[in-house]
N, C-alpha and C. Protein backbone atom coordinates (compact mmCIF):
# COMPACT_ATOMS: atom_id res chain seq x y z
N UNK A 1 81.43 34.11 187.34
CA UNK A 1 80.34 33.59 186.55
C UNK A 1 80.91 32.62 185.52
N UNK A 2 80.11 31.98 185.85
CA UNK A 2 81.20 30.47 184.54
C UNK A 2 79.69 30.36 182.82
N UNK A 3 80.42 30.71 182.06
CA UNK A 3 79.69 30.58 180.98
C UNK A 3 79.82 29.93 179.97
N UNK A 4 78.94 29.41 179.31
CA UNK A 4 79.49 28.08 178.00
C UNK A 4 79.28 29.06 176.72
N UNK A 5 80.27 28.67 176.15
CA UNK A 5 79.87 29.11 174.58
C UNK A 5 79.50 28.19 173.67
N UNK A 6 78.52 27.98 173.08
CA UNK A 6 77.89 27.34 171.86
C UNK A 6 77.53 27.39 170.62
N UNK A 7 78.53 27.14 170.00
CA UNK A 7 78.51 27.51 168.44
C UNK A 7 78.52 26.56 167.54
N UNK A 8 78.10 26.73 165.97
CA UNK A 8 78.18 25.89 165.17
C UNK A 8 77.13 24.70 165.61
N UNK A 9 75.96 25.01 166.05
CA UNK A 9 74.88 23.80 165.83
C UNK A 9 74.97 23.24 164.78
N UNK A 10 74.34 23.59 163.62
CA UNK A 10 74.17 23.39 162.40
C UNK A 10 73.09 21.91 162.43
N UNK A 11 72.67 22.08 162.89
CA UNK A 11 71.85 20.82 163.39
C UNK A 11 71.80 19.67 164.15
N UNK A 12 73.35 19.85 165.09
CA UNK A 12 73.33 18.64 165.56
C UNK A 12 73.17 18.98 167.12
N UNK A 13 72.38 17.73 167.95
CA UNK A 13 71.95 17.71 169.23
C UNK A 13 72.82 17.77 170.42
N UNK A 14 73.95 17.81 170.01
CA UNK A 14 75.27 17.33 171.57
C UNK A 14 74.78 18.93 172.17
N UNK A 15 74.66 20.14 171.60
CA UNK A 15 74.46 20.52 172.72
C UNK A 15 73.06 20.05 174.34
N UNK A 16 72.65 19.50 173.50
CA UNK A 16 71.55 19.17 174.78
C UNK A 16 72.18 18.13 176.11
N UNK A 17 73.81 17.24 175.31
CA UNK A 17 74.79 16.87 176.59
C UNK A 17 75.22 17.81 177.87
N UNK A 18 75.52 18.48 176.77
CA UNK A 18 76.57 19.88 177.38
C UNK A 18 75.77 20.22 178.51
N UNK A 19 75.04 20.50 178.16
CA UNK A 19 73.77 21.71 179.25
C UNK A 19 73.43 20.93 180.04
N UNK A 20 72.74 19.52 179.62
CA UNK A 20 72.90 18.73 181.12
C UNK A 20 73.76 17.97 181.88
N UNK A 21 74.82 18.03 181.32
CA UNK A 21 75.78 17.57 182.05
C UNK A 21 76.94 18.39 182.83
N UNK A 22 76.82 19.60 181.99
CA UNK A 22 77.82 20.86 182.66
C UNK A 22 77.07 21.82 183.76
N UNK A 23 78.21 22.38 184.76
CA UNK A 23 77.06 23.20 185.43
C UNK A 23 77.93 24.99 185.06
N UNK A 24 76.85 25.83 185.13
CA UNK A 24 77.18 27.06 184.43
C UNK A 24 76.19 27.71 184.75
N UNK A 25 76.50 29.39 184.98
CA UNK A 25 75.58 30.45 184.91
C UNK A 25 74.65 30.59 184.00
N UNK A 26 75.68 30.85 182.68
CA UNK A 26 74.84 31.43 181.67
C UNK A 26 75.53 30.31 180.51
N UNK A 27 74.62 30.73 179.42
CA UNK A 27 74.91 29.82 178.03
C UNK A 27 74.52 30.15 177.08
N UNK A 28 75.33 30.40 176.35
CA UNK A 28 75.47 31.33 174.89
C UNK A 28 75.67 30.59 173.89
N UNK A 29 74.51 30.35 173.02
CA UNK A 29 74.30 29.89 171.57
C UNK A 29 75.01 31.13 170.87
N UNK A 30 76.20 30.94 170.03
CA UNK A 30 77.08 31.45 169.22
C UNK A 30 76.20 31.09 167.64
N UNK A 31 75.11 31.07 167.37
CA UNK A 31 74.28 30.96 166.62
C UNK A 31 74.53 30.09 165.57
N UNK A 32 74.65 29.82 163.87
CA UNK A 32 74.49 28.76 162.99
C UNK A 32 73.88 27.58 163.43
N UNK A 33 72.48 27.91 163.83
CA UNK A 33 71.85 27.10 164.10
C UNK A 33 71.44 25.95 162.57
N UNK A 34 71.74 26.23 161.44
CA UNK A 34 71.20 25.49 160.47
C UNK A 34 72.28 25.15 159.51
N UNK A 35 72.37 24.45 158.31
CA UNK A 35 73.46 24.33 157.41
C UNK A 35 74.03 23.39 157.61
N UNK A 36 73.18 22.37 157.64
CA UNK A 36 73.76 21.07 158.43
C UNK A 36 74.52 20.42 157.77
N UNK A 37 76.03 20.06 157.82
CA UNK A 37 77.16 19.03 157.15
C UNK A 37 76.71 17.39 157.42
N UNK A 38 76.14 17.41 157.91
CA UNK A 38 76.09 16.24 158.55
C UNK A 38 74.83 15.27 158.39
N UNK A 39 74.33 15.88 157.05
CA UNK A 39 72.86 15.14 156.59
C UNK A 39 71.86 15.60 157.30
N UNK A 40 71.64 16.19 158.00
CA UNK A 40 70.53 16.67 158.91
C UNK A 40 69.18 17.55 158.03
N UNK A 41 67.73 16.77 157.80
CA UNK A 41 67.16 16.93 156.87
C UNK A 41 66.54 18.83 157.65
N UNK A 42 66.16 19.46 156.97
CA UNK A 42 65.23 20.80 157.00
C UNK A 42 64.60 20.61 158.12
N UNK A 43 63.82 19.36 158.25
CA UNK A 43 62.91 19.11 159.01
C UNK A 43 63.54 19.00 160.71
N UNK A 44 64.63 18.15 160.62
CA UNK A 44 65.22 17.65 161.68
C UNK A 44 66.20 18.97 162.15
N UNK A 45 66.68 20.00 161.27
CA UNK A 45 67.42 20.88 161.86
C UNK A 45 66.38 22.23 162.41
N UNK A 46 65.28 22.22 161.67
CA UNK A 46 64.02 23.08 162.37
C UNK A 46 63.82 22.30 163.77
N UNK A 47 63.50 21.52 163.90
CA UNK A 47 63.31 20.63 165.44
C UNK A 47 64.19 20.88 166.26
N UNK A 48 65.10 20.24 165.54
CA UNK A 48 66.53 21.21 166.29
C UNK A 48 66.19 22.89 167.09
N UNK A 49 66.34 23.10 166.21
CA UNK A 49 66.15 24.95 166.60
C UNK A 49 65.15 25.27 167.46
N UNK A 50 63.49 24.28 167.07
CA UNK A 50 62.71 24.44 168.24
C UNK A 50 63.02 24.46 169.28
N UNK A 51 63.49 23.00 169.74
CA UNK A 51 64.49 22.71 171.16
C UNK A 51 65.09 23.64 171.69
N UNK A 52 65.91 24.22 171.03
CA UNK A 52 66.96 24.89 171.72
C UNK A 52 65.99 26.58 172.35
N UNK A 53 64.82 26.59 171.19
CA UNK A 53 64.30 28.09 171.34
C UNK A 53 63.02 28.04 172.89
N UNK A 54 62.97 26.31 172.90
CA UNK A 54 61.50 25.75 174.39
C UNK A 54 63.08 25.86 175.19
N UNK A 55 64.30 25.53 174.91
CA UNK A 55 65.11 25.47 176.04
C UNK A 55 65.55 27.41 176.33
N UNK A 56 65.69 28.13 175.81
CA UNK A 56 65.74 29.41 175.93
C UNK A 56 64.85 29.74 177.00
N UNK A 57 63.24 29.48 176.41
CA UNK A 57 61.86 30.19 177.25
C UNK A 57 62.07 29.43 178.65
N UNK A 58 62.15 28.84 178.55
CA UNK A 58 62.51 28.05 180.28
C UNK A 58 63.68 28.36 181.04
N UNK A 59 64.37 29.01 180.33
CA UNK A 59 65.63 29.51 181.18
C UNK A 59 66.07 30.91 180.58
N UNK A 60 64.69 31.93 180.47
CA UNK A 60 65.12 33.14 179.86
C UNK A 60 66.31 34.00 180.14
N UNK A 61 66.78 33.70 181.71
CA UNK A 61 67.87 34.73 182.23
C UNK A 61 69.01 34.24 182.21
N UNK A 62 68.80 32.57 181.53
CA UNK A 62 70.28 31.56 182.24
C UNK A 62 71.01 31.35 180.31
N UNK A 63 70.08 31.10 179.17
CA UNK A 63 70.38 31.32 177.82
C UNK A 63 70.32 32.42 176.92
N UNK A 64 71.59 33.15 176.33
CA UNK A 64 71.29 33.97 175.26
C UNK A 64 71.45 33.26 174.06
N UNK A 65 70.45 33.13 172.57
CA UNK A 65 70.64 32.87 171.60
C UNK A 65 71.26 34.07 170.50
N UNK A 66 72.48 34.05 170.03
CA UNK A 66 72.73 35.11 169.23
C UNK A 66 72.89 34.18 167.55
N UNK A 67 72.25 35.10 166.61
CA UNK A 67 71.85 34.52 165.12
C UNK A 67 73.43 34.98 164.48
N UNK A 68 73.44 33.96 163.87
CA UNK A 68 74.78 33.44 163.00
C UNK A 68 74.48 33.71 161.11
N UNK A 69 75.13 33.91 160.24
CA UNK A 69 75.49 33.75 159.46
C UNK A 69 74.63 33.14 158.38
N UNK A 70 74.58 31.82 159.24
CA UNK A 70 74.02 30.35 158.46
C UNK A 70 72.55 30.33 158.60
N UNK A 71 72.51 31.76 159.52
CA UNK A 71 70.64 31.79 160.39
C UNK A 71 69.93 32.94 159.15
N UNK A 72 71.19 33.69 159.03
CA UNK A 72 70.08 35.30 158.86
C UNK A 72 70.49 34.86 157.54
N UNK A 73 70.87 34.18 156.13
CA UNK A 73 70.39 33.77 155.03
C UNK A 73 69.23 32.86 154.70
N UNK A 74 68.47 33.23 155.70
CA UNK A 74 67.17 32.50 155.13
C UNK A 74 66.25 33.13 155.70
N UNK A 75 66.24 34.65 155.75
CA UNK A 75 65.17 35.50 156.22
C UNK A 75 64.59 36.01 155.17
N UNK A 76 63.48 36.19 155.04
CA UNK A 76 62.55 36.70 154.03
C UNK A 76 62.95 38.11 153.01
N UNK A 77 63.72 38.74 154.33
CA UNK A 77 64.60 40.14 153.41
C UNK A 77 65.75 40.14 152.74
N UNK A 78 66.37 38.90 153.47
CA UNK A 78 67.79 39.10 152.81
C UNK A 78 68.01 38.28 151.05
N UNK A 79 69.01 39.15 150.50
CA UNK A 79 69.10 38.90 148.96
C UNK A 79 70.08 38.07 148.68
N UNK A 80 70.99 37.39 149.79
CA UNK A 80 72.03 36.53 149.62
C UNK A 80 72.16 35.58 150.31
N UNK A 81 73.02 34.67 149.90
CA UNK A 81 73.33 33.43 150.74
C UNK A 81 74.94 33.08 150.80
N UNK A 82 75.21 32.37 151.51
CA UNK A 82 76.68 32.00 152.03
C UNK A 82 76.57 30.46 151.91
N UNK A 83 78.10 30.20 152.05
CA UNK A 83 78.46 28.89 152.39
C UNK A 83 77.71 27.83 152.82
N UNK A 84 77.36 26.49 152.35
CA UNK A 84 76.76 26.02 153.30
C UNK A 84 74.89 26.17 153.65
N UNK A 85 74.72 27.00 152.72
CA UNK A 85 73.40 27.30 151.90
C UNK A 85 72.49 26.32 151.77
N UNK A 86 71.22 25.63 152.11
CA UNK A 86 70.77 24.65 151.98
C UNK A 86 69.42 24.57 150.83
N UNK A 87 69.59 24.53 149.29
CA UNK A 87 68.59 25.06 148.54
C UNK A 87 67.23 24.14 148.63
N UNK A 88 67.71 22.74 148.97
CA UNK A 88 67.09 21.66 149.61
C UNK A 88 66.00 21.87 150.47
N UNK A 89 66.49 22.79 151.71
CA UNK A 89 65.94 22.97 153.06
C UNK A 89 65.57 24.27 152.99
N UNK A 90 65.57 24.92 152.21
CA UNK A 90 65.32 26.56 152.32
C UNK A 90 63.85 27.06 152.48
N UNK A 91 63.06 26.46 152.13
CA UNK A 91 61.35 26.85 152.42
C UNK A 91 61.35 26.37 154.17
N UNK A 92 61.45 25.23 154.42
CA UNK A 92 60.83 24.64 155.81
C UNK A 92 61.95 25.43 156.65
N UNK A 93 63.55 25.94 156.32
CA UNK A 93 63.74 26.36 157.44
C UNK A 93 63.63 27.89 157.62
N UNK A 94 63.53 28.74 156.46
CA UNK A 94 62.77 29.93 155.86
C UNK A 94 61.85 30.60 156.59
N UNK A 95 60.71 29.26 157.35
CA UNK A 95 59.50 29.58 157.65
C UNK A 95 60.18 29.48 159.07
N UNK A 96 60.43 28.79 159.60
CA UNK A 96 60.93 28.58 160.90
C UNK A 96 61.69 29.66 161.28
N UNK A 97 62.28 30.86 160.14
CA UNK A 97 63.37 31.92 160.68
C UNK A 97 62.07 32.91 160.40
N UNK A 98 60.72 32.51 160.04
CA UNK A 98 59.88 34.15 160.16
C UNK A 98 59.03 34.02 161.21
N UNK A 99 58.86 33.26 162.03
CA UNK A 99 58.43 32.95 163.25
C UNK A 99 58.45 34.20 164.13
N UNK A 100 57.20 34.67 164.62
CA UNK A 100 58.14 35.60 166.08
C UNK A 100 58.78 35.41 166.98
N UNK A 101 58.84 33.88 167.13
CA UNK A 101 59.74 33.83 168.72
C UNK A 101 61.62 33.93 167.96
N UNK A 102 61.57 33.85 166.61
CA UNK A 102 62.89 34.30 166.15
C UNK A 102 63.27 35.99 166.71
N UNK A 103 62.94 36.71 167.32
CA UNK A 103 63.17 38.01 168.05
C UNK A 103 63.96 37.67 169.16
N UNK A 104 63.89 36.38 169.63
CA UNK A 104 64.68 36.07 171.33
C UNK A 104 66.14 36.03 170.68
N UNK A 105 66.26 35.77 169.34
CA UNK A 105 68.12 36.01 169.03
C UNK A 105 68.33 37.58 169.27
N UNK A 106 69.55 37.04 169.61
CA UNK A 106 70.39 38.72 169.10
C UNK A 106 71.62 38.76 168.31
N UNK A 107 71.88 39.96 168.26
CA UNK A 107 73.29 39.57 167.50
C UNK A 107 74.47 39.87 168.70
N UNK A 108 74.56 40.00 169.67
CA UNK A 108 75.63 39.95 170.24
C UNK A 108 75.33 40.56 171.89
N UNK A 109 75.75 39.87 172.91
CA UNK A 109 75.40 40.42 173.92
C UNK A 109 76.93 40.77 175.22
N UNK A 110 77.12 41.41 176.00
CA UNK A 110 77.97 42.05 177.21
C UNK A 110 78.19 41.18 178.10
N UNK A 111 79.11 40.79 178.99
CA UNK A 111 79.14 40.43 180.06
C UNK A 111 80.46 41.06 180.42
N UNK A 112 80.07 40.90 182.09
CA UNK A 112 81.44 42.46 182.55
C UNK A 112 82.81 42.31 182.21
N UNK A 113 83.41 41.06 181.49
CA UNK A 113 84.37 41.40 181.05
C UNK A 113 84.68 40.62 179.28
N UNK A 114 83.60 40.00 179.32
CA UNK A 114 83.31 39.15 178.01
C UNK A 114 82.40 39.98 177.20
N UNK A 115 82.70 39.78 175.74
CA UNK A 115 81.80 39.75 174.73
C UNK A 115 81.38 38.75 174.18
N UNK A 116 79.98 38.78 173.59
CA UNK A 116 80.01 37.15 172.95
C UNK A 116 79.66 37.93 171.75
N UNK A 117 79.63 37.81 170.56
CA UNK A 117 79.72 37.56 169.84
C UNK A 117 79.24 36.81 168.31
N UNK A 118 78.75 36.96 167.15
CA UNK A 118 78.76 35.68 166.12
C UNK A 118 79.92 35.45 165.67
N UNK A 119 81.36 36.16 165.68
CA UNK A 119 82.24 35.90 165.32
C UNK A 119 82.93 35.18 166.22
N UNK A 120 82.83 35.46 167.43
CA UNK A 120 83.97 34.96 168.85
C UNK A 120 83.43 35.87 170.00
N UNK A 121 84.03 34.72 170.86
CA UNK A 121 84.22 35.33 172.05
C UNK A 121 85.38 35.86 172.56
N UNK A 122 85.83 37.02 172.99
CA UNK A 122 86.25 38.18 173.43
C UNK A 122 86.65 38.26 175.18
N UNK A 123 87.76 37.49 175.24
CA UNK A 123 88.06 38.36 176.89
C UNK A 123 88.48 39.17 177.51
N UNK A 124 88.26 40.58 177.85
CA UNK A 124 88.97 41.63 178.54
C UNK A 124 90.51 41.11 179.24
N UNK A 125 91.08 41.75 178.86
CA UNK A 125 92.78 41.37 179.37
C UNK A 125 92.45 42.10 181.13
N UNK A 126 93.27 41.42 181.69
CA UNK A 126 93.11 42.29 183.17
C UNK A 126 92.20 41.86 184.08
């Protein structure tokens, strides 16, 4: 099974190269979908995230999205923030992380000899 790992969005679009230009089983968003270095306004890194969440529903068995770091500081419960914090962008992308289709993340999913991970990916020796 050949699988991509995808991490560190933070708002920018190359993954939408990757996916159509690579061929692969499965494909694993390594999550920080937001926290954009790269000027990427609230607005444009929510769009972002849409994309990737219409590209999930269309390929429910072929994409796992797992939530990062940069994702779960802007949930309605949590009392802290990290690195990279966007005080700028924090309402519009806030609302975009209380959404229900935010449930299709996970935090980490199996494969028979891989882990994925928000920290890394993991290969069974052997």
């Amino acid at each position: 099974m050949k699988i991509i790992a995808l991490g560190d969005i933070h708002g920018r679009t190359a993954w939408k190269q990757i996916v159509a230009n690579m061929d692969f089983d499965r494909v694993v968003f390594v999550g920080d979908y937001f926290d954009s270095r790269d000027n990427h306004t609230g607005a444009e890194q929510v769009q972002n995230f849409k994309e990737i969440i219409a590209y999930k529903k269309a390929n429910m068995q072929k994409v796992v999205l797992l939530f990062g770091n940069h994702d779960f500081h802007y949930l309605n419960m949590v009392n802290e923030t990290y690195s990279g914090f966007q005080v700028v962008h924090h309402k519009i992308i806030q609302n975009c992380c209380t959404k229900p289709w935010i449930r299709i993340c996970c935090k980490c999913v199996l494969y028979t000899k891989i882990l994925c991970s928000r920290m890394q990916v993991l290969q069974k020796p052997g």
